[in-house]
Protein backbone atom coordinates (compact mmCIF):
# COMPACT_ATOMS: atom_id res chain seq x y z
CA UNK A 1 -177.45 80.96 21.64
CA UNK A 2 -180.64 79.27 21.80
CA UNK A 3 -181.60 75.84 19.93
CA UNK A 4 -184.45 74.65 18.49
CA UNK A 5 -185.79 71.09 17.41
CA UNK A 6 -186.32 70.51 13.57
CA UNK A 7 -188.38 67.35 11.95
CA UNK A 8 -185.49 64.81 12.38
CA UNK A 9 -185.73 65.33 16.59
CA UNK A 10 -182.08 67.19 16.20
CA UNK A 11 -181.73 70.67 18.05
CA UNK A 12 -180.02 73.53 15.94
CA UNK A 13 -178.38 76.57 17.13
CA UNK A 14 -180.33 79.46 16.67
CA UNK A 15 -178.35 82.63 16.63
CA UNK A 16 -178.24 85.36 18.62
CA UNK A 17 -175.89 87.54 17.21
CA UNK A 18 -173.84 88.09 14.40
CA UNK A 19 -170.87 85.81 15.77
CA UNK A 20 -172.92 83.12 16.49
CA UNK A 21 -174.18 82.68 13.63
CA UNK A 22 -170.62 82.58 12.09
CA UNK A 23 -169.87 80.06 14.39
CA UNK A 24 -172.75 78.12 13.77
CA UNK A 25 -171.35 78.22 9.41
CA UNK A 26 -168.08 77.42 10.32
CA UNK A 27 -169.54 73.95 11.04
CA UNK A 28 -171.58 73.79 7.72
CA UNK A 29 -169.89 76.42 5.03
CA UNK A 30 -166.88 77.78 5.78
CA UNK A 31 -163.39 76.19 3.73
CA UNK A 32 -160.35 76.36 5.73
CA UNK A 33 -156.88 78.01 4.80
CA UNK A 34 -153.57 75.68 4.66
CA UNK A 35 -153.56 76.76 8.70
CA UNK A 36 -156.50 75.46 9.08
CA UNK A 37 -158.21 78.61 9.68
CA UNK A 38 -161.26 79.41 8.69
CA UNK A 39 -161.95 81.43 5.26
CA UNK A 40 -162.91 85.16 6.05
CA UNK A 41 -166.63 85.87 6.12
CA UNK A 42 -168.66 88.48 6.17
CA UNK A 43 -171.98 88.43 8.08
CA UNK A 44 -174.94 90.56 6.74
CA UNK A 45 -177.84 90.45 9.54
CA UNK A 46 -181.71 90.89 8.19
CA UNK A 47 -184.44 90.74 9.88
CA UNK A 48 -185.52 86.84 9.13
CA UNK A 49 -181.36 85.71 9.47
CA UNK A 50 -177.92 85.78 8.51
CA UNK A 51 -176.24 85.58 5.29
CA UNK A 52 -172.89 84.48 5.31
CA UNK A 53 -170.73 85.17 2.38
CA UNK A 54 -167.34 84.37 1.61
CA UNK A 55 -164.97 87.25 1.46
CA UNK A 56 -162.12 85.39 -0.56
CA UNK A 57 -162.39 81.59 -1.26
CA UNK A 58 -158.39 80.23 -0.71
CA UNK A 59 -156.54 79.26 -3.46
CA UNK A 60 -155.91 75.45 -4.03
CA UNK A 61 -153.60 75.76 -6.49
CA UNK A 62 -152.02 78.74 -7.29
CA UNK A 63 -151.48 77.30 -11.41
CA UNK A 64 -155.04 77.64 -11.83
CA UNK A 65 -157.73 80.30 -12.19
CA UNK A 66 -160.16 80.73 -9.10
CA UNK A 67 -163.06 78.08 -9.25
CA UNK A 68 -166.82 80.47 -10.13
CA UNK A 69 -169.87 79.67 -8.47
CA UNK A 70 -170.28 78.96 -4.77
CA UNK A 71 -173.07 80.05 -2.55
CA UNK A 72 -173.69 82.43 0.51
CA UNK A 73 -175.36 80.63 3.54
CA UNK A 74 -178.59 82.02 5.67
CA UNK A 75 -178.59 80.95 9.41
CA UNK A 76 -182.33 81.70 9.97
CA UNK A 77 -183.19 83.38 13.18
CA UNK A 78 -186.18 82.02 13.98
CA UNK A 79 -185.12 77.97 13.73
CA UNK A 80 -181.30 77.83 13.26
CA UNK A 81 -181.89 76.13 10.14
CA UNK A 82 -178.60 76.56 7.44
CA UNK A 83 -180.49 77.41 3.65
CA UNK A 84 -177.76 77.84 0.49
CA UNK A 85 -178.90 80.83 -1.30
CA UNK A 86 -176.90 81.33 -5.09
CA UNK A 87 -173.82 83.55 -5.14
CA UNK A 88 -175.54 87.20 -5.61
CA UNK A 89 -174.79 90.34 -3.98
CA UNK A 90 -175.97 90.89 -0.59
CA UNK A 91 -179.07 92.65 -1.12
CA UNK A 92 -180.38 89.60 -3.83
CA UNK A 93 -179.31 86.88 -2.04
CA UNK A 94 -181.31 88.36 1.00
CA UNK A 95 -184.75 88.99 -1.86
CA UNK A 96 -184.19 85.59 -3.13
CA UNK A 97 -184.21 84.49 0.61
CA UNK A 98 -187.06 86.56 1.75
CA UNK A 99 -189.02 85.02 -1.33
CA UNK A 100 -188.21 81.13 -0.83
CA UNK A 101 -189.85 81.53 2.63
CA UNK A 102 -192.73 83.57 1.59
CA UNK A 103 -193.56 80.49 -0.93
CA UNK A 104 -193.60 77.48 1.89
């Protein structure tokens, strides 16, 4: 894993695999079971990142229904920078993605 300086003089991660950039959301996405594990992921590599989406979220309290919404997380692999993308399937997320850095 390489890093990479960003506008406020800190140096992100940038990923250089699959794992890494799991890694990398642990730190900025990923809830944690009762054990204190992580939530399962899956990791969807493109060619401009990772998107990181939540397999299950973990249930807080059994009594009630599971919470909608969320987002998926893109580790990009040029600058290690984390962008939330809305909770789509893969392939959208990844469009919606490619299209947010096609416009700055």
């Amino acid at each position: 894993m390489t890093t990479a300086g960003n506008n406020d003089n800190r140096r992100k991660p940038i990923p250089g695999s699959a794992a890494e950039a799991l890694e990398i959301a642990e730190t900025h996405f990923l809830p944690k079971r009762s054990d204190g594990t992580p939530a399962p992921a899956e990791v969807h590599e493109f060619d401009l990142g990772y998107l990181i989406c939540l397999v299950a979220l973990p249930k807080v309290d059994a009594g009630r229904p599971p919470e909608l919404g969320g987002a998926h997380l893109v580790i990009s692999k040029e600058t290690g920078e984390a962008s939330y993308i809305p909770n789509l399937p893969p392939e959208l997320a990844i469009s919606l993605y490619r299209r947010s850095r096609s416009e700055s």
